[in-house]
PDB file of N, CA and C in Angstrom:
ATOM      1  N   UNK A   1      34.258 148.360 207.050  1.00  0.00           N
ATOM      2  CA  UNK A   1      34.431 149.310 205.978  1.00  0.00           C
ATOM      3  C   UNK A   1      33.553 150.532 206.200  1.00  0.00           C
ATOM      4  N   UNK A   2      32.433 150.100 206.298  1.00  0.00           N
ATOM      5  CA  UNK A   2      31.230 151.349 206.762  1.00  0.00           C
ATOM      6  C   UNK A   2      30.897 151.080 208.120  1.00  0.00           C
ATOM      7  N   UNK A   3      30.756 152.526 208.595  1.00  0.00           N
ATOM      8  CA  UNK A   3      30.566 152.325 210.000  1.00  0.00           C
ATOM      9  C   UNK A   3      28.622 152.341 209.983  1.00  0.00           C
ATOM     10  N   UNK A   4      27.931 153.146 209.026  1.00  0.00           N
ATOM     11  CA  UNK A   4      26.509 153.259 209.229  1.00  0.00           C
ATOM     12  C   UNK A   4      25.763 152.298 208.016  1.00  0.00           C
ATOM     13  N   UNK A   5      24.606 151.662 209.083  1.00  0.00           N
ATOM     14  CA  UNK A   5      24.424 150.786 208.601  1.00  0.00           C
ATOM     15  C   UNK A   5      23.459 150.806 207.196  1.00  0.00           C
ATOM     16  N   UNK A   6      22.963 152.172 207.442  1.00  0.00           N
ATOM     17  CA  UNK A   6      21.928 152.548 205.825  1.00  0.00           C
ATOM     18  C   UNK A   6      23.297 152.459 204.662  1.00  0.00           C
ATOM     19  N   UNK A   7      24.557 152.513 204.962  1.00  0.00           N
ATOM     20  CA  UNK A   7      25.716 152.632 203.895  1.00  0.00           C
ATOM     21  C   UNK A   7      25.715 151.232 203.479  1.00  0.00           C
ATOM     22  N   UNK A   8      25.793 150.043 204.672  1.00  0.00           N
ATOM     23  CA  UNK A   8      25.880 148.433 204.368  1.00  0.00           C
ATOM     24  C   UNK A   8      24.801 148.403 203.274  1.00  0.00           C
ATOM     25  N   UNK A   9      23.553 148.762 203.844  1.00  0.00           N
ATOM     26  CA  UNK A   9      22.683 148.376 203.083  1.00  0.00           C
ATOM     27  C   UNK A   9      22.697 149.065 201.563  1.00  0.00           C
ATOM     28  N   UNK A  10      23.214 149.964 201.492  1.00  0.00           N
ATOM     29  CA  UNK A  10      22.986 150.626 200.178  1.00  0.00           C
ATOM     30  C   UNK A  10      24.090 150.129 199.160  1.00  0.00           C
ATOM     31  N   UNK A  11      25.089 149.374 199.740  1.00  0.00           N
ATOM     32  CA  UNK A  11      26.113 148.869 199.219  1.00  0.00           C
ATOM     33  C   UNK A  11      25.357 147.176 199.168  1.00  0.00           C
ATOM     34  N   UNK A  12      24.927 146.399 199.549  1.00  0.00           N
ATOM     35  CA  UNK A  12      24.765 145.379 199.535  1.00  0.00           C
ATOM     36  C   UNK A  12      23.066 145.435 198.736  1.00  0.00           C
ATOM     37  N   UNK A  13      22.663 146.896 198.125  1.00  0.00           N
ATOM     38  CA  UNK A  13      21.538 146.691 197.349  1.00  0.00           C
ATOM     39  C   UNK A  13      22.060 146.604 196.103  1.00  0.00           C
ATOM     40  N   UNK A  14      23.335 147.543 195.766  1.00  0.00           N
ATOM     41  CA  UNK A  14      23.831 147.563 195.081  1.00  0.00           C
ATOM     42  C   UNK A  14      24.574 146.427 194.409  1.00  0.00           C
ATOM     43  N   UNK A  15      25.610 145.986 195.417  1.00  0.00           N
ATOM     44  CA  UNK A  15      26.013 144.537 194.554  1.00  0.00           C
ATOM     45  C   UNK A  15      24.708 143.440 194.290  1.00  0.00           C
ATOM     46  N   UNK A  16      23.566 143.347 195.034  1.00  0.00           N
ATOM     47  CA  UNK A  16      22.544 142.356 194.495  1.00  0.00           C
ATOM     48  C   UNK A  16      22.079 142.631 193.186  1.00  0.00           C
ATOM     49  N   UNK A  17      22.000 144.010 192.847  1.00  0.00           N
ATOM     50  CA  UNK A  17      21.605 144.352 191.665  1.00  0.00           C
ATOM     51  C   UNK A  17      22.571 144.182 190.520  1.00  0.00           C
ATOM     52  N   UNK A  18      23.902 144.179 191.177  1.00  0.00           N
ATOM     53  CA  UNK A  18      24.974 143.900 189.534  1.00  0.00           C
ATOM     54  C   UNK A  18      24.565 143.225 190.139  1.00  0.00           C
ATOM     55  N   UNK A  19      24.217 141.363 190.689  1.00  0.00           N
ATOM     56  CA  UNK A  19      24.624 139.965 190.263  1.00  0.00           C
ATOM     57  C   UNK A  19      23.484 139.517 189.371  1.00  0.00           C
ATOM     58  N   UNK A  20      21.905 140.338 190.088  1.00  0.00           N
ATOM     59  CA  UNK A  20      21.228 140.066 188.665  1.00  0.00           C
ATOM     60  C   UNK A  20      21.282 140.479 187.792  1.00  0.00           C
ATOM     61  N   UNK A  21      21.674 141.215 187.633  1.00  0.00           N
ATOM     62  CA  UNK A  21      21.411 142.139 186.168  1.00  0.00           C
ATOM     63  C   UNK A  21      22.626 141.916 185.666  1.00  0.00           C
ATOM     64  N   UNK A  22      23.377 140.926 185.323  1.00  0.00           N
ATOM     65  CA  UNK A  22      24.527 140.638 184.911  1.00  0.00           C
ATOM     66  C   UNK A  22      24.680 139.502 183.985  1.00  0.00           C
ATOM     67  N   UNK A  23      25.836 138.688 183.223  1.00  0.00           N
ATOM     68  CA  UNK A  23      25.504 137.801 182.514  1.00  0.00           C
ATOM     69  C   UNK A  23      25.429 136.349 183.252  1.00  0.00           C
ATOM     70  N   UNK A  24      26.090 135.768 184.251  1.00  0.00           N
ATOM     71  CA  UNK A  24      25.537 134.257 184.773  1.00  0.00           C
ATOM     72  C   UNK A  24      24.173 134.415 185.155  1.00  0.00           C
ATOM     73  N   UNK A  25      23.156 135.439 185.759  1.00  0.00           N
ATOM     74  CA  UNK A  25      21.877 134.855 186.434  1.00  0.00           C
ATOM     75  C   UNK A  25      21.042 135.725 185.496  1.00  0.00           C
ATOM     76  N   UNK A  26      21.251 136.063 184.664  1.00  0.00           N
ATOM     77  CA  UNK A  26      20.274 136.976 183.787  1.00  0.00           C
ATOM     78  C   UNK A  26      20.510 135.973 182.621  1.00  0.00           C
ATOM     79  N   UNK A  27      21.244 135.281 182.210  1.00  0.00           N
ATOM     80  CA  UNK A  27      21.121 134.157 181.125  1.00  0.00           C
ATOM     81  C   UNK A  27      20.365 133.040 181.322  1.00  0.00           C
ATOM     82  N   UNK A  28      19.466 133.276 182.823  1.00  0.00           N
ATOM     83  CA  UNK A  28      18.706 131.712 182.846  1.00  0.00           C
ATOM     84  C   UNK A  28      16.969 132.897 182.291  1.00  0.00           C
ATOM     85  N   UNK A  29      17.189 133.706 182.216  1.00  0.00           N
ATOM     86  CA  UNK A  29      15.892 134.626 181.768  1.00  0.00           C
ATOM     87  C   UNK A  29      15.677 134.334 179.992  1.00  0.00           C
ATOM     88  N   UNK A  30      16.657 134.098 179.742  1.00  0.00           N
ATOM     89  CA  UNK A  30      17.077 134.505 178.004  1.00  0.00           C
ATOM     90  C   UNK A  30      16.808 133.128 177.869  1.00  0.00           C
ATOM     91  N   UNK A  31      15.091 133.244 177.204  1.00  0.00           N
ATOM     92  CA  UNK A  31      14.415 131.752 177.153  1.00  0.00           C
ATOM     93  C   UNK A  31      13.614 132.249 175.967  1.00  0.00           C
ATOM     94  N   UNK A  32      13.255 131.149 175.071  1.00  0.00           N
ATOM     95  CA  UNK A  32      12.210 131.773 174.144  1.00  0.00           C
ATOM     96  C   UNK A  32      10.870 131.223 173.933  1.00  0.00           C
ATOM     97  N   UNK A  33      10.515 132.295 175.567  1.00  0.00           N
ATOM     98  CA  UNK A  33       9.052 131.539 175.830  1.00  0.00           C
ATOM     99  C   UNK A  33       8.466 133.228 175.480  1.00  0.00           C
ATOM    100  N   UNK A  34       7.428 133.472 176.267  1.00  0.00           N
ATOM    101  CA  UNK A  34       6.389 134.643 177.030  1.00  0.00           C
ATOM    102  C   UNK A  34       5.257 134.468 177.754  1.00  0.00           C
ATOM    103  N   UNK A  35       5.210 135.244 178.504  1.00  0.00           N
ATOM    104  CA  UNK A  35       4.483 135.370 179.669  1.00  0.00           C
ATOM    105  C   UNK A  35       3.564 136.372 179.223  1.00  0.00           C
ATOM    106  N   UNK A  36       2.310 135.779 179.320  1.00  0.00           N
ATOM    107  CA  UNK A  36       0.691 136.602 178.988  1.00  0.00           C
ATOM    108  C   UNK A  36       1.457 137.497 178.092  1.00  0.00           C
ATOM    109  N   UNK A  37       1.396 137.247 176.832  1.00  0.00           N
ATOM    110  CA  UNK A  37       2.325 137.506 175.530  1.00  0.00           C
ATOM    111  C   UNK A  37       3.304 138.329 175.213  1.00  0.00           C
ATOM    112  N   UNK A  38       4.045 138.827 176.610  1.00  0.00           N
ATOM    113  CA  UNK A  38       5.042 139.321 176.624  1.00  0.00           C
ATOM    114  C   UNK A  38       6.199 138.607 176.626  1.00  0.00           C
ATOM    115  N   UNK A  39       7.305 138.531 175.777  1.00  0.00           N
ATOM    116  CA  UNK A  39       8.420 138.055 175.824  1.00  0.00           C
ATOM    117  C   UNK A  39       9.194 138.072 177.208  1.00  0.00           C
ATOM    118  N   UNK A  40       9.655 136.662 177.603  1.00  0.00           N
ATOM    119  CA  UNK A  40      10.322 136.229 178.979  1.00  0.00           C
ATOM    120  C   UNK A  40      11.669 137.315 179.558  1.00  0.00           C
ATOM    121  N   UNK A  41      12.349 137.336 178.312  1.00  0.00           N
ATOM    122  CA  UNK A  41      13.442 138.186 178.562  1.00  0.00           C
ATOM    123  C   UNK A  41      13.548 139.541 179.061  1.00  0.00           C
ATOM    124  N   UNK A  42      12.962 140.537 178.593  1.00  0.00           N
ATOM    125  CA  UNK A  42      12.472 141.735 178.324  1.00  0.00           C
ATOM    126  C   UNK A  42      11.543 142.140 180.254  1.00  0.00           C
ATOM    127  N   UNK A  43      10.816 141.146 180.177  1.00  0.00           N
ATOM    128  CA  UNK A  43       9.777 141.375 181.081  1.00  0.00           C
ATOM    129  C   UNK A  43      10.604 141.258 182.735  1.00  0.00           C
ATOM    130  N   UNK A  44      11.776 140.418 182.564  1.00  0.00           N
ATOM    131  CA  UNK A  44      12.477 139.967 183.722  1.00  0.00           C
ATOM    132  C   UNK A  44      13.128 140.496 183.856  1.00  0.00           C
ATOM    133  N   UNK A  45      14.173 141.502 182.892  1.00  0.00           N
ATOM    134  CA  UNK A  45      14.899 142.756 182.744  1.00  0.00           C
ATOM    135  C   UNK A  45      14.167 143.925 183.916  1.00  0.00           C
ATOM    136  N   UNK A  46      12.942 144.276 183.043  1.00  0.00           N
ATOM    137  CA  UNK A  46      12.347 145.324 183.791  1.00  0.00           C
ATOM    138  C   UNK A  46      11.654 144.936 185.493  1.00  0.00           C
ATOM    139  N   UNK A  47      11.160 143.741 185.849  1.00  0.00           N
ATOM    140  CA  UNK A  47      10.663 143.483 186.814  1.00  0.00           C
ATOM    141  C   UNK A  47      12.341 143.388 187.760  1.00  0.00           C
ATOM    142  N   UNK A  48      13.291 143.151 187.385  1.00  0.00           N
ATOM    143  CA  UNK A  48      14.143 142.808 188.144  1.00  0.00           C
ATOM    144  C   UNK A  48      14.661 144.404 188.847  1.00  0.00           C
ATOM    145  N   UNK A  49      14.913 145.233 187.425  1.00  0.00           N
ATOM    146  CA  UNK A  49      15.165 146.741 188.063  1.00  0.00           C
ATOM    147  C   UNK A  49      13.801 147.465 188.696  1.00  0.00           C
ATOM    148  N   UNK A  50      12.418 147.237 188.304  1.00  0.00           N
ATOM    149  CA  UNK A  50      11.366 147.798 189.295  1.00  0.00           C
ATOM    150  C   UNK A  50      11.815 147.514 190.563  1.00  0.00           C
ATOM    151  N   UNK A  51      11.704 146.034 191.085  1.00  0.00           N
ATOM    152  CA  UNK A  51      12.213 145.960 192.531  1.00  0.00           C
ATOM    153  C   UNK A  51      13.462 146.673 193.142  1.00  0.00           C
ATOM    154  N   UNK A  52      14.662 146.531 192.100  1.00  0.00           N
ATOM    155  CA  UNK A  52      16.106 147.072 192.988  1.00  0.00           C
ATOM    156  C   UNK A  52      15.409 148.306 193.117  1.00  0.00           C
ATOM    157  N   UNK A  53      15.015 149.249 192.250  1.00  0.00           N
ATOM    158  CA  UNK A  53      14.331 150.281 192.467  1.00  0.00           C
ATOM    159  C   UNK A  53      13.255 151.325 193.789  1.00  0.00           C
ATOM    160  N   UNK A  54      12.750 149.653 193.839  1.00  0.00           N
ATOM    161  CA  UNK A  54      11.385 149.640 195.106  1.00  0.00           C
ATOM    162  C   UNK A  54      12.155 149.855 196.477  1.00  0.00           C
ATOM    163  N   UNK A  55      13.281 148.237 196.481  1.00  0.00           N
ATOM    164  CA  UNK A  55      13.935 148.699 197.560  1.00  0.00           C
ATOM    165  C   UNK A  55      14.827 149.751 197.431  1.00  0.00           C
ATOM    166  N   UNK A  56      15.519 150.081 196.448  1.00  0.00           N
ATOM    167  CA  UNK A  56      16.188 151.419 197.091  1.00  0.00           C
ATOM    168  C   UNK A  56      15.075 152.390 197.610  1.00  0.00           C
ATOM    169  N   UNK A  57      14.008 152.912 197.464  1.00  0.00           N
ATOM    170  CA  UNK A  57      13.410 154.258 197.660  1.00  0.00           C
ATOM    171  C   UNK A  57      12.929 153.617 198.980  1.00  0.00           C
ATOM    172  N   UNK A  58      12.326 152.263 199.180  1.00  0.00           N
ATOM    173  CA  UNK A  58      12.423 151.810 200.630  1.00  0.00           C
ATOM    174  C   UNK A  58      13.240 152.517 201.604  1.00  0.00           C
ATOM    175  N   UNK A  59      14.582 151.828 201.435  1.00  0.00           N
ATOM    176  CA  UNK A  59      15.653 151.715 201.869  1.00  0.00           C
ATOM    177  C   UNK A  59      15.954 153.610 202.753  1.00  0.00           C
ATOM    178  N   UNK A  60      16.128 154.595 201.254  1.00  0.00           N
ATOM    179  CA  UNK A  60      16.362 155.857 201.192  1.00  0.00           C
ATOM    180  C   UNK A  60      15.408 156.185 202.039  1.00  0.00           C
ATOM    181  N   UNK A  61      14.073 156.057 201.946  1.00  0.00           N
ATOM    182  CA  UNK A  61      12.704 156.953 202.999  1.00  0.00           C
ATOM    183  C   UNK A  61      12.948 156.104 204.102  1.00  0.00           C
ATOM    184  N   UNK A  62      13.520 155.267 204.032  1.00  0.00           N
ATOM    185  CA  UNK A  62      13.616 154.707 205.710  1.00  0.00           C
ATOM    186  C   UNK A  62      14.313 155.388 206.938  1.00  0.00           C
ATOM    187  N   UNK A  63      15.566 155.582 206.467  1.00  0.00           N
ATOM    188  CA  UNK A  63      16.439 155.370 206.781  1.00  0.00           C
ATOM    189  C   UNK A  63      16.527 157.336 207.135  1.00  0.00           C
ATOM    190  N   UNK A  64      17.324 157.675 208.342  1.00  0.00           N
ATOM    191  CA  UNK A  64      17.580 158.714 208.047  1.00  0.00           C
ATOM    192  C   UNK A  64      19.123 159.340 208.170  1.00  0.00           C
ATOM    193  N   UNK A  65      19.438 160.538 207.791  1.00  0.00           N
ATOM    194  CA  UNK A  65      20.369 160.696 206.903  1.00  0.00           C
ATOM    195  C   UNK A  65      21.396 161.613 207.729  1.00  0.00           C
ATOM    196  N   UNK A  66      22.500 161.431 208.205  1.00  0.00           N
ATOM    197  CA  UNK A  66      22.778 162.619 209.364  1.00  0.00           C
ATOM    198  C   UNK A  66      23.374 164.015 208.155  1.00  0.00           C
ATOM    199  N   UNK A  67      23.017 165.020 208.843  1.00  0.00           N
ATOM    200  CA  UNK A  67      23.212 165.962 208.106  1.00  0.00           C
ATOM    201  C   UNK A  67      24.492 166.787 208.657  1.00  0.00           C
ATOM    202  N   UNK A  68      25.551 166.824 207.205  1.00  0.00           N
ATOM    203  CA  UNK A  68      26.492 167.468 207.707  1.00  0.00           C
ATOM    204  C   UNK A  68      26.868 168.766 206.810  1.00  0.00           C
ATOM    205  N   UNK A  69      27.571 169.522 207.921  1.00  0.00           N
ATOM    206  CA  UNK A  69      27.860 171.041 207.891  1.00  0.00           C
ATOM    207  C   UNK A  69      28.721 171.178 206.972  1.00  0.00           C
ATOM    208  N   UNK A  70      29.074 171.575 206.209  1.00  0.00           N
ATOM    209  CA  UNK A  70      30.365 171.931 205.294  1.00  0.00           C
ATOM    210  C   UNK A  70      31.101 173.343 205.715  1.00  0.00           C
TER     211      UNK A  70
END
């Protein structure tokens, strides 16, 4: 489908991020505990998008970008 491989990867950061952040694996978060008195849910929300986050800007400064002419 893609011939460059920063595209695989940016596509396969992408679907990892819908499968967590979605309703089958984000419903084992939705617990009614907390963690150092932050609520479980909430906290796993945001730690889950910090990382997709981390690696994308990884990913983006890694990687370089061929530049085209229009």
């Amino acid at each position: 489908m893609f011939n460059d491989l920063a595209a695989q990867r940016l596509t396969a950061l992408f679907v990892g991020g819908w499968l967590v952040l979605n309703f089958p694996l984000l419903a084992l978060w939705d617990v009614d505990a907390t963690w150092l008195g932050i609520p479980v849910f909430p906290a796993a929300i945001f730690i889950l998008w910090l990382l997709l986050l981390v690696g994308l800007a990884c990913l983006v400064e890694r990687t370089s970008w061929p530049q085209q002419d229009d």
